[in-house]
N, C-alpha and C. Protein backbone atom coordinates (compact mmCIF):
# COMPACT_ATOMS: atom_id res chain seq x y z
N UNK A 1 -22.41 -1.95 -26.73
CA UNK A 1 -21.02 -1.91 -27.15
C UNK A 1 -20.59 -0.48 -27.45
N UNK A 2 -21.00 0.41 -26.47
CA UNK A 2 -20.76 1.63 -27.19
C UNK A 2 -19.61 2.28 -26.34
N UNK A 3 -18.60 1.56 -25.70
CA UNK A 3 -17.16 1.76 -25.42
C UNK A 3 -16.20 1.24 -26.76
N UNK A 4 -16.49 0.73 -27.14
CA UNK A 4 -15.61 -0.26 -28.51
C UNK A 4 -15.20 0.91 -29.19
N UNK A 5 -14.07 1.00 -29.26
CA UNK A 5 -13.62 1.93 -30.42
C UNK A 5 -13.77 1.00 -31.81
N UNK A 6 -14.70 1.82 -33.06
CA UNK A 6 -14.54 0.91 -33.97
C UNK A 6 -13.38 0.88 -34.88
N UNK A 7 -12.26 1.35 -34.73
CA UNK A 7 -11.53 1.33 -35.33
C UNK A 7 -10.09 -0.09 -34.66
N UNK A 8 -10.68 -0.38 -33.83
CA UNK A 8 -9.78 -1.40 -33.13
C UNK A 8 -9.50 -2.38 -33.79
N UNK A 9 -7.72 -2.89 -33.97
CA UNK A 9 -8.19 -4.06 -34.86
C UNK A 9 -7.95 -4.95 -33.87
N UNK A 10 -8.18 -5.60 -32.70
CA UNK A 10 -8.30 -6.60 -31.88
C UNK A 10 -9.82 -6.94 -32.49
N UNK A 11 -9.52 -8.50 -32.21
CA UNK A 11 -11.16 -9.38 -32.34
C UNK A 11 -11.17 -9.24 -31.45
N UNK A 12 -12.53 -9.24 -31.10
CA UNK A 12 -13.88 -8.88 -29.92
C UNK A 12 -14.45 -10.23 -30.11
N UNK A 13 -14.50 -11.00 -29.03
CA UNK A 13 -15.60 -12.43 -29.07
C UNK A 13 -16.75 -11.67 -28.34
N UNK A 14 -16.46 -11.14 -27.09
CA UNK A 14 -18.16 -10.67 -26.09
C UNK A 14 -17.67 -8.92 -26.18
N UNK A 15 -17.83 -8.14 -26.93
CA UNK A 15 -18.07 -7.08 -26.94
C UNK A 15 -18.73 -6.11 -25.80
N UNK A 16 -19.81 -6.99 -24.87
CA UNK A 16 -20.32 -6.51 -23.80
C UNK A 16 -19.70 -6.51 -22.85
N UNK A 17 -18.87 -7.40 -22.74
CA UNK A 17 -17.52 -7.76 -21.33
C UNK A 17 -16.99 -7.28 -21.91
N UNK A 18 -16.62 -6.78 -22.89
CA UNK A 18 -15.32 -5.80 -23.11
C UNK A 18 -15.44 -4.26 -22.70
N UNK A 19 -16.37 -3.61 -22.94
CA UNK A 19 -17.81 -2.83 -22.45
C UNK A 19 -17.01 -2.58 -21.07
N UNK A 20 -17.53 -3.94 -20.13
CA UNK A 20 -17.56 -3.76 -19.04
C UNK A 20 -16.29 -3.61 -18.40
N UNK A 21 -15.28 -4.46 -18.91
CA UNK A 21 -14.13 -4.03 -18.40
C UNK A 21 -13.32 -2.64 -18.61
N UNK A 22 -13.81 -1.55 -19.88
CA UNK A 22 -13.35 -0.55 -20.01
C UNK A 22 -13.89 0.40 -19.53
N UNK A 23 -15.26 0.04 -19.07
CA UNK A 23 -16.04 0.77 -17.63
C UNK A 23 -15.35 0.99 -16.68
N UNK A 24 -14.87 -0.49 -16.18
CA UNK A 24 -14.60 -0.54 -15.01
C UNK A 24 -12.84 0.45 -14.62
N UNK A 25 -12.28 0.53 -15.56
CA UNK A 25 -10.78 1.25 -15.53
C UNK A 25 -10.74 2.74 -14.94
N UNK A 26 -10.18 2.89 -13.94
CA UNK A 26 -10.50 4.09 -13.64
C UNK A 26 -9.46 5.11 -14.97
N UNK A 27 -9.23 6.52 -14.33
CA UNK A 27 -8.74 7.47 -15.30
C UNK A 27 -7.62 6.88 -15.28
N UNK A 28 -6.97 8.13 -16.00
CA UNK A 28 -5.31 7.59 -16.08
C UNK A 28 -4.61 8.22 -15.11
N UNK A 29 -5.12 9.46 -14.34
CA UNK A 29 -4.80 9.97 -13.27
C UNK A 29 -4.32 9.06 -11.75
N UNK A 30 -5.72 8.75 -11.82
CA UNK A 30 -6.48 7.74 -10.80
C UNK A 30 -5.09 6.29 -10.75
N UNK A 31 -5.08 5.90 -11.88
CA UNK A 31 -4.42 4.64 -12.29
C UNK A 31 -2.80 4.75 -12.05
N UNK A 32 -2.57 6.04 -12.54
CA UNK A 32 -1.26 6.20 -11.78
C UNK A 32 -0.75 6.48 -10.36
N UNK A 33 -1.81 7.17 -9.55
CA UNK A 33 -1.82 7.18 -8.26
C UNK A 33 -1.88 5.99 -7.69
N UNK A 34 -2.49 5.03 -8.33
CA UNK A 34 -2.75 3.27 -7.85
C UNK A 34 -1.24 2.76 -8.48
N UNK A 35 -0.37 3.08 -9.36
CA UNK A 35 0.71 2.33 -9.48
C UNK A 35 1.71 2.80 -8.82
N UNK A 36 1.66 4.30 -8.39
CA UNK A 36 2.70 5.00 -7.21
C UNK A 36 2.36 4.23 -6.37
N UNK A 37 1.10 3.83 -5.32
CA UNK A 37 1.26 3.40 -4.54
C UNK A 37 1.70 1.98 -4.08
N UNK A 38 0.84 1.29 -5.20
CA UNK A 38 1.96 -0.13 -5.16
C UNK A 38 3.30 -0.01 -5.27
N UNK A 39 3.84 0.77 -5.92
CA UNK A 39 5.75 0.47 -6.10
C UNK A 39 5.99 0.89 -4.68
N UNK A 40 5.51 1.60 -4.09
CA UNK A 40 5.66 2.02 -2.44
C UNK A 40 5.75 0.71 -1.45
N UNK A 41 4.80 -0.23 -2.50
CA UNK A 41 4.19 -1.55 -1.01
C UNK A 41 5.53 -2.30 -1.80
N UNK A 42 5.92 -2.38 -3.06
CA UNK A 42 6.84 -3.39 -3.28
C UNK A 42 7.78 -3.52 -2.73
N UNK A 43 8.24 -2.65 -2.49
CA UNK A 43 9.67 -3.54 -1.29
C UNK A 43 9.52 -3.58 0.42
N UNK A 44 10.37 -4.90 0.35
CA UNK A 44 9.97 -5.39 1.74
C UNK A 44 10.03 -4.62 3.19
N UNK A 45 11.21 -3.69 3.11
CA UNK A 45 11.44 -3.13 4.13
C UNK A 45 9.73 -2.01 4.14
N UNK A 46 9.63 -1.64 3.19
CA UNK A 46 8.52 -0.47 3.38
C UNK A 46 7.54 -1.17 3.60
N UNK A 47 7.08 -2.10 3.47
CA UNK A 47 5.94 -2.86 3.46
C UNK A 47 5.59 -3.45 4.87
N UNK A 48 7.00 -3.69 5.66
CA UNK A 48 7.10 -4.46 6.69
C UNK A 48 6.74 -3.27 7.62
N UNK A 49 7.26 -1.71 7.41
CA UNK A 49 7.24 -0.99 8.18
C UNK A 49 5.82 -0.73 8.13
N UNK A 50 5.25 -0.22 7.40
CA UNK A 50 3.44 -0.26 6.73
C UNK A 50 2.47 -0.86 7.80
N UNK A 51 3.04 -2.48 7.88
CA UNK A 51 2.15 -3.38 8.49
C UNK A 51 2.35 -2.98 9.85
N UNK A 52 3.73 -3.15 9.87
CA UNK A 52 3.90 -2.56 11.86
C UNK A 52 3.44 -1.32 12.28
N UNK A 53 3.41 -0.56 11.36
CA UNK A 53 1.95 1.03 11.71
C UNK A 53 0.93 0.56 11.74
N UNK A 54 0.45 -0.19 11.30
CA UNK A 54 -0.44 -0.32 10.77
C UNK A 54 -1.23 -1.29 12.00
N UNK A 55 -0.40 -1.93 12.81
CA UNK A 55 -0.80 -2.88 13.82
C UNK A 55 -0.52 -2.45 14.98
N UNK A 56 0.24 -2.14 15.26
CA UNK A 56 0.66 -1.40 16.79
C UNK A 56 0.41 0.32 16.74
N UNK A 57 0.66 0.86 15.40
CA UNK A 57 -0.45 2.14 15.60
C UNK A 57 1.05 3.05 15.96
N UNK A 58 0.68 3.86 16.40
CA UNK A 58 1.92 5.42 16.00
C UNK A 58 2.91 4.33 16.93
N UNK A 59 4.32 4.73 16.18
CA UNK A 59 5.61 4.07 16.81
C UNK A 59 6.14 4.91 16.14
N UNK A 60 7.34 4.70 17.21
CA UNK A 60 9.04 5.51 16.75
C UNK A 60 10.04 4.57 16.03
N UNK A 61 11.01 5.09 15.19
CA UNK A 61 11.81 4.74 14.66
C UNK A 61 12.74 3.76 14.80
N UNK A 62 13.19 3.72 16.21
CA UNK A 62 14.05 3.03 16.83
C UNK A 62 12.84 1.40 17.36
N UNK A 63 11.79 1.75 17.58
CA UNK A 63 10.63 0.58 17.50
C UNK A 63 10.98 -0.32 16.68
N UNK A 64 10.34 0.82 15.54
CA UNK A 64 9.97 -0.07 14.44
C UNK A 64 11.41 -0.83 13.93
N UNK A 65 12.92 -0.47 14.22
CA UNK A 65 14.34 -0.96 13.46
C UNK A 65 14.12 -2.48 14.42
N UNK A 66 13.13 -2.39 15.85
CA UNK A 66 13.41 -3.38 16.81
C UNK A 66 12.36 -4.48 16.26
N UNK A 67 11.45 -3.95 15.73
CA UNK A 67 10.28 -4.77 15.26
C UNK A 67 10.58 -5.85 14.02
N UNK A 68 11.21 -4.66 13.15
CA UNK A 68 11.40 -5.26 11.56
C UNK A 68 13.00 -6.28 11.67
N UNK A 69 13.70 -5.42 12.96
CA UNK A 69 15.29 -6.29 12.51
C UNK A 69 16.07 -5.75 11.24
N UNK A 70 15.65 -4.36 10.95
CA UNK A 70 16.33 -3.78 10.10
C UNK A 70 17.17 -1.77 10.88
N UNK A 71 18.12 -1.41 9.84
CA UNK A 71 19.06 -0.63 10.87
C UNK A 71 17.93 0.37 11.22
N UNK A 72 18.32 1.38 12.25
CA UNK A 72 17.65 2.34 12.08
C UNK A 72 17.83 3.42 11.08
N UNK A 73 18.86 3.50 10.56
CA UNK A 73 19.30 4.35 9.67
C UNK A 73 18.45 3.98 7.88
N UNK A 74 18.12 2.86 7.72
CA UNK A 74 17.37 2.37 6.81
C UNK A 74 15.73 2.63 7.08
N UNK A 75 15.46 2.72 8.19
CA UNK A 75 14.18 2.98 8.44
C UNK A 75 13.59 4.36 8.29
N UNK A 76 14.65 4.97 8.84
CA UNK A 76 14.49 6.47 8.98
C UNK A 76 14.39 6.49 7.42
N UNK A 77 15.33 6.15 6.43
CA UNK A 77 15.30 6.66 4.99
C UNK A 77 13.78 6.22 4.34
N UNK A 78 13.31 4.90 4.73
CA UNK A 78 12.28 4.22 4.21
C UNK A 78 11.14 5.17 4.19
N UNK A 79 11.20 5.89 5.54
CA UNK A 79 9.95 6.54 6.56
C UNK A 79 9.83 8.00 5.38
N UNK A 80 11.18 8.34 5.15
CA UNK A 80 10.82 9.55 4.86
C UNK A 80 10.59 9.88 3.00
N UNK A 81 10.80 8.46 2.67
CA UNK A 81 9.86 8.14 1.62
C UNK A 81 8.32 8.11 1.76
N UNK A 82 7.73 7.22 2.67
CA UNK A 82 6.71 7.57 2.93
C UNK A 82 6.18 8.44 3.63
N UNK A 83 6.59 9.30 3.73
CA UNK A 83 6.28 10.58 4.13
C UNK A 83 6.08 11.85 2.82
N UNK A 84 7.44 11.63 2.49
CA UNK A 84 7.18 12.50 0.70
C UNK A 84 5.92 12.00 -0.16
N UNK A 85 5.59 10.56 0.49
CA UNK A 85 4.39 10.35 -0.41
C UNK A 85 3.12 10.44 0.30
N UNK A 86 3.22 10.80 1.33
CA UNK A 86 2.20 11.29 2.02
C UNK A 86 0.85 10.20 2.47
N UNK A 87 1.84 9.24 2.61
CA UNK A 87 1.47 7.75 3.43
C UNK A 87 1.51 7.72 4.96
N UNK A 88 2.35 8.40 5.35
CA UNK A 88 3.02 8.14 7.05
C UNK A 88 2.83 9.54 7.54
N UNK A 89 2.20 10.02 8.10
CA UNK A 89 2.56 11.46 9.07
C UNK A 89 3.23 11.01 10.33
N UNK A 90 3.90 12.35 11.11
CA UNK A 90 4.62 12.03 12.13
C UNK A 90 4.11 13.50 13.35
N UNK A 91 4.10 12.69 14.51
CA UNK A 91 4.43 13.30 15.44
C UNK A 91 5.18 13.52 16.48
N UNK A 92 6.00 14.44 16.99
CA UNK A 92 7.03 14.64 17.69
C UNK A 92 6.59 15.11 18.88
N UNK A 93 7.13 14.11 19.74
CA UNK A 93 7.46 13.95 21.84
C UNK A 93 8.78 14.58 22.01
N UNK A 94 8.86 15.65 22.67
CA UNK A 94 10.48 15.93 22.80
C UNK A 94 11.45 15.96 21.42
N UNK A 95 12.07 15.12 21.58
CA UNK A 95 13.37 14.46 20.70
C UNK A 95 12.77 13.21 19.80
N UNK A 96 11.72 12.59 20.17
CA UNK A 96 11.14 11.29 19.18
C UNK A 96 9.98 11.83 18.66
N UNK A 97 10.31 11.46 17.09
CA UNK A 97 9.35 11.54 16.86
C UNK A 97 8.23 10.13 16.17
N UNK A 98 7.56 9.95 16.50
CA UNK A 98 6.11 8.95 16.20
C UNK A 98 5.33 9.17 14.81
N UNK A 99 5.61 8.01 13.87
CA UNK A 99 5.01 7.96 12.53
C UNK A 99 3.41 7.16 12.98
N UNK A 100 2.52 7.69 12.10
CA UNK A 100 1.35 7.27 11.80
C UNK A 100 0.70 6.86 10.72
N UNK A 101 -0.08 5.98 10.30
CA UNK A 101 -0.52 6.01 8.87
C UNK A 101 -1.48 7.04 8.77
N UNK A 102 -1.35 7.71 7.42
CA UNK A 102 -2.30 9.09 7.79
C UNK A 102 -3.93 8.03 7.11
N UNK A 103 -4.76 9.28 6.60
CA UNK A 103 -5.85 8.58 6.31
C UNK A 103 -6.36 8.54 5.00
N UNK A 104 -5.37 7.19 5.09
CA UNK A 104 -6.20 6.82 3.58
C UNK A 104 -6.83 5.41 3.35
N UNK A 105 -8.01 5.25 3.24
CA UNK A 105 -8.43 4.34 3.33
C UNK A 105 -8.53 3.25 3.12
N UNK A 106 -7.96 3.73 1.68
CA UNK A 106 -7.61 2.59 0.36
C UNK A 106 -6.47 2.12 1.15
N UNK A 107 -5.58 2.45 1.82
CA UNK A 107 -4.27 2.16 2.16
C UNK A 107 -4.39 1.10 3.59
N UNK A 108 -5.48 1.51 4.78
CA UNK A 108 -6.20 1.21 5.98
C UNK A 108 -6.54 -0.07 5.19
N UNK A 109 -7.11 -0.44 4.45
CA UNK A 109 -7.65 -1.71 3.78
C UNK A 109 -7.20 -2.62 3.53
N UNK A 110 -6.26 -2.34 2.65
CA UNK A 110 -5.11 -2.79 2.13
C UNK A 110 -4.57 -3.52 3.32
N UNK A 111 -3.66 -2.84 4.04
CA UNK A 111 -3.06 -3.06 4.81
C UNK A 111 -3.91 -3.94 6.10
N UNK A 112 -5.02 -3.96 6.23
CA UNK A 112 -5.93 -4.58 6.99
C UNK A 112 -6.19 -6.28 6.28
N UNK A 113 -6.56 -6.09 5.42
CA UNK A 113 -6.28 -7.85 4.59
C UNK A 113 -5.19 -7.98 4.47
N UNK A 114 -3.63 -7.68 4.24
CA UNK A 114 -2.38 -8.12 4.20
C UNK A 114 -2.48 -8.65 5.61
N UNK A 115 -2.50 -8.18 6.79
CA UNK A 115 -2.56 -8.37 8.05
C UNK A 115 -3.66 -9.67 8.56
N UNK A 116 -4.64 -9.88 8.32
CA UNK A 116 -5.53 -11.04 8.31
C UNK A 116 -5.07 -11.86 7.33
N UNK A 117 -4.67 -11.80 6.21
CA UNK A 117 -3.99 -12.81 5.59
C UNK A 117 -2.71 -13.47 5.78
N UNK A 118 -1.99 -13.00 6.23
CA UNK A 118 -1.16 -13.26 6.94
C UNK A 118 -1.40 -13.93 8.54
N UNK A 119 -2.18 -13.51 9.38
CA UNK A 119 -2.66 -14.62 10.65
C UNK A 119 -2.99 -15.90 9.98
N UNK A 120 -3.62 -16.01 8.92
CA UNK A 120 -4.61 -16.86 8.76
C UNK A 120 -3.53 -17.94 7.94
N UNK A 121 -2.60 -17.59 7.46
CA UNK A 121 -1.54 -18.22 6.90
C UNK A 121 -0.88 -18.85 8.10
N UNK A 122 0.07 -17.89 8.88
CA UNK A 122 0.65 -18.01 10.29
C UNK A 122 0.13 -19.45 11.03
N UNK A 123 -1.54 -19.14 11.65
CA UNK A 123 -1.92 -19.96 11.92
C UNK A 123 -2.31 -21.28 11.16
N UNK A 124 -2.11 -21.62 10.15
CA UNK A 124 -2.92 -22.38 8.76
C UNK A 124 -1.76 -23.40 8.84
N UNK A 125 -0.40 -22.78 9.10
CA UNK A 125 1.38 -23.69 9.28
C UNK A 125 1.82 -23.88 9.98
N UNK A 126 1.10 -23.50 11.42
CA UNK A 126 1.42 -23.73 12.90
C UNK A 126 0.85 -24.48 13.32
N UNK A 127 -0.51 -24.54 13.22
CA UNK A 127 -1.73 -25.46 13.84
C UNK A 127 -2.44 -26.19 13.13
């Protein structure tokens, strides 16, 4: 029990699971970088765009407005949110330019079980 602050006045029933769960917390650094990035996945449009990188792999703007059914002018704004957050890199053909998910793994993951969970749903209400 030698995470327990003893000055806590919460009752403690298992002191050792308590232990363990204040092990397990990352920093507060860490923890806020994990809540930036969720408020990123919370809304739908960004999320939708996420998955469609994330599945068809570098696309353009005007794609992805065809994919999601949202304007392009909303996409472009979405994109360059994730871009300031340094989620999406882009590369430019001529005049288009092509977003990518850059590399983050935690994010590759993520976005890899949203995507299988979702087939498995899909198919689970179809068939």
């Amino acid at each position: 029990m030698h995470l327990l602050d003893p000055d806590d006045p919460h009752t403690i029933v298992d002191g050792d699971r308590v232990c363990e769960a204040i092990a397990a917390l990352p920093d507060r650094e860490t923890l806020h970088d994990w809540v930036t990035r969720f408020a990123l996945l919370a809304d739908q449009t960004r999320l939708m765009l996420l998955l469609c990188i994330h599945n068809a792999g570098e696309i353009c703007v005007s794609d992805l407005a065809a994919a999601t059914r949202v304007k392009d002018s909303t996409v472009s704004q979405a994109l360059r949110l994730l871009r300031a957050h340094g989620v999406v890199g882009t590369r430019r053909d001529g005049r288009t330019i092509h977003y990518h998910l850059t590399e983050d793994k935690t994010l590759h993951a993520l976005l890899g079980h949203l995507a299988t969970t979702s087939e498995v749903s899909m198919h689970s209400h179809h068939g």
